[in-house]
N, C-alpha and C. Protein backbone atom coordinates (compact mmCIF):
# COMPACT_ATOMS: atom_id res chain seq x y z
N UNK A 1 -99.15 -171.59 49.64
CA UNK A 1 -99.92 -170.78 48.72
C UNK A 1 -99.63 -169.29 48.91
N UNK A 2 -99.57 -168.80 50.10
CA UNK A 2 -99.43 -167.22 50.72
C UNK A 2 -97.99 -166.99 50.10
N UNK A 3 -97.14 -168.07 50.44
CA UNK A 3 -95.60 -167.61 49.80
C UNK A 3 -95.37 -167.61 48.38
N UNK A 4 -96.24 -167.98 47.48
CA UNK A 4 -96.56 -168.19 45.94
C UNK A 4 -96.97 -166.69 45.58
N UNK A 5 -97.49 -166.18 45.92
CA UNK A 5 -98.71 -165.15 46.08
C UNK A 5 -97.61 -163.99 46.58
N UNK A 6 -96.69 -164.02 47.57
CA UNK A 6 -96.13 -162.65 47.88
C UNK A 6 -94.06 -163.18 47.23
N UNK A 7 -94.20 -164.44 46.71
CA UNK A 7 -93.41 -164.10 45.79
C UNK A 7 -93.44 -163.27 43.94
N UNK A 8 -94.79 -163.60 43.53
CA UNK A 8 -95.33 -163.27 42.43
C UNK A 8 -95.13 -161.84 42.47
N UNK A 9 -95.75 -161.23 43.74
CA UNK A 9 -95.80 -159.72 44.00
C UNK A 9 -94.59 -159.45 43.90
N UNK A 10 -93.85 -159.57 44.56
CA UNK A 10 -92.19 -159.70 44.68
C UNK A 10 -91.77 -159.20 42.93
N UNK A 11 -92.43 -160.14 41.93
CA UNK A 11 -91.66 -160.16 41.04
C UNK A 11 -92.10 -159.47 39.59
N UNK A 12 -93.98 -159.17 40.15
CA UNK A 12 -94.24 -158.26 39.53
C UNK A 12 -93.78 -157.53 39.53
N UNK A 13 -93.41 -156.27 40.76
CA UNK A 13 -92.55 -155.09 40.86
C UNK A 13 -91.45 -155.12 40.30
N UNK A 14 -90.47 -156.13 40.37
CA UNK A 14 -89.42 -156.27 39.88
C UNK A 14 -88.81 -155.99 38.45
N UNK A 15 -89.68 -156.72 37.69
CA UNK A 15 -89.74 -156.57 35.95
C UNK A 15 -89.58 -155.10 35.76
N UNK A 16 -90.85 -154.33 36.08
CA UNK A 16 -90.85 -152.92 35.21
C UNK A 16 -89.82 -152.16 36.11
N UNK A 17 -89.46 -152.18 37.77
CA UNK A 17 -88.45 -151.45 37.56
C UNK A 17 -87.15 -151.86 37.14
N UNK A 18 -86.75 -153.05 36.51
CA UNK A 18 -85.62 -153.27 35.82
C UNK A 18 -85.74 -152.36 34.11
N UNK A 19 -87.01 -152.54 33.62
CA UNK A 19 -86.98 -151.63 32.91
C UNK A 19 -87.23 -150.35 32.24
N UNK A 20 -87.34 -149.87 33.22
CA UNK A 20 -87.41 -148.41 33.80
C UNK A 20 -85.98 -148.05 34.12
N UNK A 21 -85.53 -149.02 34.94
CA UNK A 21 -83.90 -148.58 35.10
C UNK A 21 -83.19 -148.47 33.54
N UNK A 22 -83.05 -149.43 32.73
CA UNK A 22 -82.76 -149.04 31.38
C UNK A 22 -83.31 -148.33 30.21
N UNK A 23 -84.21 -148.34 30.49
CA UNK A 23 -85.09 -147.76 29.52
C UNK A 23 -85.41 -145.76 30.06
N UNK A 24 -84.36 -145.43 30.89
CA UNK A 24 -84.62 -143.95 31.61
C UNK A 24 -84.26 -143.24 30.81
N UNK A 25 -84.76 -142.12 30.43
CA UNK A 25 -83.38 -140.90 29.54
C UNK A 25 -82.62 -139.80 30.87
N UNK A 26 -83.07 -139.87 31.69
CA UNK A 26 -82.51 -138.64 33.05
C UNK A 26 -81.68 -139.58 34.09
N UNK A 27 -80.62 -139.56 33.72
CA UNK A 27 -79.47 -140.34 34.75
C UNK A 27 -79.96 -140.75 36.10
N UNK A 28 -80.30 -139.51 36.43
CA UNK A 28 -80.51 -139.51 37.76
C UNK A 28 -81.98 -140.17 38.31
N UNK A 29 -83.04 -139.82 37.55
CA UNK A 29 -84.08 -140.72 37.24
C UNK A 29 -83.84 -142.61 37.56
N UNK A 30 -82.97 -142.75 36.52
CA UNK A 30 -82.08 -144.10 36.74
C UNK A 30 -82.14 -144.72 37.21
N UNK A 31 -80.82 -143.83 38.61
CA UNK A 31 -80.55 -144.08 39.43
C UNK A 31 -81.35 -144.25 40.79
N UNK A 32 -82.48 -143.38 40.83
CA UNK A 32 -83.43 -144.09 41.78
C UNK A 32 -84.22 -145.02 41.57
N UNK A 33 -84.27 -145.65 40.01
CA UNK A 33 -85.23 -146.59 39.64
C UNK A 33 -84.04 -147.91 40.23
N UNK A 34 -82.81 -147.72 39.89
CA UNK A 34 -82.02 -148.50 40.41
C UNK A 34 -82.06 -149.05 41.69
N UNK A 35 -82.22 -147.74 42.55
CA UNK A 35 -82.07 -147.99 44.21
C UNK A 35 -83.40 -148.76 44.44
N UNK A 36 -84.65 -148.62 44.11
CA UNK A 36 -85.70 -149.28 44.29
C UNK A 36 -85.84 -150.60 44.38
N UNK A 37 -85.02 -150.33 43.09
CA UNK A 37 -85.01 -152.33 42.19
C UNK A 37 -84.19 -153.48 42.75
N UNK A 38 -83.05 -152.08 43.69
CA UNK A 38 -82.51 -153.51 44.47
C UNK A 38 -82.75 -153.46 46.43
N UNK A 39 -83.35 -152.62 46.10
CA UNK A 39 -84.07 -152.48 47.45
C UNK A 39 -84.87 -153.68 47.88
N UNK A 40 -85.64 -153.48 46.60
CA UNK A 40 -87.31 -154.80 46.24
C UNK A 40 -86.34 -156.33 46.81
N UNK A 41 -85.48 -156.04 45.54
CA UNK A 41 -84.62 -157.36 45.40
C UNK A 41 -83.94 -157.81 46.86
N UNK A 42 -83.42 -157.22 47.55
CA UNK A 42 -83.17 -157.43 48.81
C UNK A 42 -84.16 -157.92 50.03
N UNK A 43 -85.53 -157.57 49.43
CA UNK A 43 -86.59 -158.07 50.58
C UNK A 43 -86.88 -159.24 49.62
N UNK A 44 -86.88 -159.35 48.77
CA UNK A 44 -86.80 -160.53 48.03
C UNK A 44 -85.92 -162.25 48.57
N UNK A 45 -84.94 -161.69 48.81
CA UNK A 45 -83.75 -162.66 48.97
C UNK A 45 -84.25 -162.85 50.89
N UNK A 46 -84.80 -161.59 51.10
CA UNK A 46 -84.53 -161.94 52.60
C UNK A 46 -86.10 -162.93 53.25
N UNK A 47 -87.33 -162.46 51.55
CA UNK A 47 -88.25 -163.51 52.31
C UNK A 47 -87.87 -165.09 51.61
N UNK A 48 -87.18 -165.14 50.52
CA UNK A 48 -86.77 -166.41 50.35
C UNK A 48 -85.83 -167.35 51.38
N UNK A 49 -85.36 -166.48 52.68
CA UNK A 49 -84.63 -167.05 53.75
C UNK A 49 -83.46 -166.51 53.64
N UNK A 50 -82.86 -165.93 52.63
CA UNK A 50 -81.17 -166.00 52.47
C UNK A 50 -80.93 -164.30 53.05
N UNK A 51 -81.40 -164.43 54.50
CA UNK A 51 -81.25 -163.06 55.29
C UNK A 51 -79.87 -162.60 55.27
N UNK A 52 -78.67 -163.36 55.57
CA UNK A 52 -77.20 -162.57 54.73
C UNK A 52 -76.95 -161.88 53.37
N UNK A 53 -77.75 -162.54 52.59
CA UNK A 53 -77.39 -162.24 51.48
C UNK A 53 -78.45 -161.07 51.11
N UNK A 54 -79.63 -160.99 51.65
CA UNK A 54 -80.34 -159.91 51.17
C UNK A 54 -79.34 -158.54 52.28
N UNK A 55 -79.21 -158.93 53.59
CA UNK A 55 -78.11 -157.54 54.28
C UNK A 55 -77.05 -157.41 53.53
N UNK A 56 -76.55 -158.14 53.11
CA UNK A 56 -75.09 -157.48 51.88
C UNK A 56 -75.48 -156.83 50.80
N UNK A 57 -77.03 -157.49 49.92
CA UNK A 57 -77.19 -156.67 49.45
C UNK A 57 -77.82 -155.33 49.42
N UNK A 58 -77.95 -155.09 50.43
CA UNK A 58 -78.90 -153.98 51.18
C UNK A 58 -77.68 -153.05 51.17
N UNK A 59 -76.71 -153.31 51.79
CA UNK A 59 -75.67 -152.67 52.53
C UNK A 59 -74.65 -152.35 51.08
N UNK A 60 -73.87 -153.33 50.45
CA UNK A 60 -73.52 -153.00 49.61
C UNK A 60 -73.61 -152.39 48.25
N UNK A 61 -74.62 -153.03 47.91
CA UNK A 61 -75.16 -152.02 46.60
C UNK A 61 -75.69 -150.73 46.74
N UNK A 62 -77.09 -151.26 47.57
CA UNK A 62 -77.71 -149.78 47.48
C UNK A 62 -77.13 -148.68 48.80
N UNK A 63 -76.10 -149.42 49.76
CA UNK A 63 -75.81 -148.20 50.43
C UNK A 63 -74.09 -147.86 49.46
N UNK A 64 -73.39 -148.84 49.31
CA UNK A 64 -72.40 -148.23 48.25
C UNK A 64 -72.45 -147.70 46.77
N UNK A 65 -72.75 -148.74 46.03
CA UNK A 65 -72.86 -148.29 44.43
C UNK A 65 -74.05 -147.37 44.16
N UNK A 66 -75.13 -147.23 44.57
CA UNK A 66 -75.83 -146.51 44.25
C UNK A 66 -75.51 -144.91 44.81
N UNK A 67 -74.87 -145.26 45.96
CA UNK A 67 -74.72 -143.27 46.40
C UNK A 67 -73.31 -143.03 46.10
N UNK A 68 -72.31 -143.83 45.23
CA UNK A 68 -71.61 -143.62 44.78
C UNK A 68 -72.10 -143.27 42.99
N UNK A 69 -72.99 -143.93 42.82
CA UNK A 69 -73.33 -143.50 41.05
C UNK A 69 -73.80 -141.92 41.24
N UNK A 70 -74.96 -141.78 42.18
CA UNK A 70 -75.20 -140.16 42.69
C UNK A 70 -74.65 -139.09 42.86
N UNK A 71 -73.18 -139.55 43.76
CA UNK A 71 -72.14 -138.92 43.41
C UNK A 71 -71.30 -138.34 42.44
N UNK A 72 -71.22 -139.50 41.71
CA UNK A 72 -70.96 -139.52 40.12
C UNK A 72 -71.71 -138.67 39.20
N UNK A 73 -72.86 -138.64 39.65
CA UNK A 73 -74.00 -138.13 38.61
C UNK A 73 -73.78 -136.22 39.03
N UNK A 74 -73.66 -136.00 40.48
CA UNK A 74 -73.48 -134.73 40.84
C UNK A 74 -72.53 -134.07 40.69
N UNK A 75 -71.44 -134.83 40.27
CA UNK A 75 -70.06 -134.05 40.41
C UNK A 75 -69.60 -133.70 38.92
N UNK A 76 -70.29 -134.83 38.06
CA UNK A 76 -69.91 -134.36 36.71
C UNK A 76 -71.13 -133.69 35.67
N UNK A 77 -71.82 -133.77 36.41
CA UNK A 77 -73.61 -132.43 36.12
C UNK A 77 -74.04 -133.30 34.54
N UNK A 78 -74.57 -134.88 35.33
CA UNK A 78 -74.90 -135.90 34.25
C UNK A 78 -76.20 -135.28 33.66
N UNK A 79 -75.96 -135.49 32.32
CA UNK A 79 -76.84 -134.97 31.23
C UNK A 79 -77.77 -136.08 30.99
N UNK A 80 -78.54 -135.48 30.40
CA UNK A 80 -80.11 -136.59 29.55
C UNK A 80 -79.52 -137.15 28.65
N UNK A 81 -79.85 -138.36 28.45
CA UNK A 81 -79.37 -138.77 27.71
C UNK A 81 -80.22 -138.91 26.23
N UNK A 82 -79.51 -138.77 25.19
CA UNK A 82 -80.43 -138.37 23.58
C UNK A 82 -80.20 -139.53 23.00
């Protein structure tokens, strides 16, 4: 029942920042709704048991693609989007 209950939570959070991540107009905004969402998602995977797969995704996404999109976002002075 407790694992019903803090998966639900799990997945409440999940929904709105997926759409928050698309639904942003400030890039950069985004991009931290991004880092959140797979942050969540990573404690996600790791209370469902699949503790490798939530550290890869810990490690790879949000420590690569996301501070590489940041990067991206700083170097080319990302605009709002209209």
């Amino acid at each position: 029942m407790i694992y019903t209950i803090i998966f639900l939570i799990f997945a409440i959070i999940l929904i709105p920042l997926a759409l928050k991540t698309v639904s942003e107009k400030t890039l950069s905004h985004s991009a931290v709704y991004l880092m959140v969402f797979l942050i969540v998602l990573s404690a996600l995977f790791i209370f469902l048991g699949g503790s490798i797969v939530g550290a890869i995704e810990l490690l790879v996404f949000v420590g690569a693609v996301v501070t590489l999109l940041v990067f991206t976002l700083m170097l080319t002075g990302g605009k709002e989007l209209e």
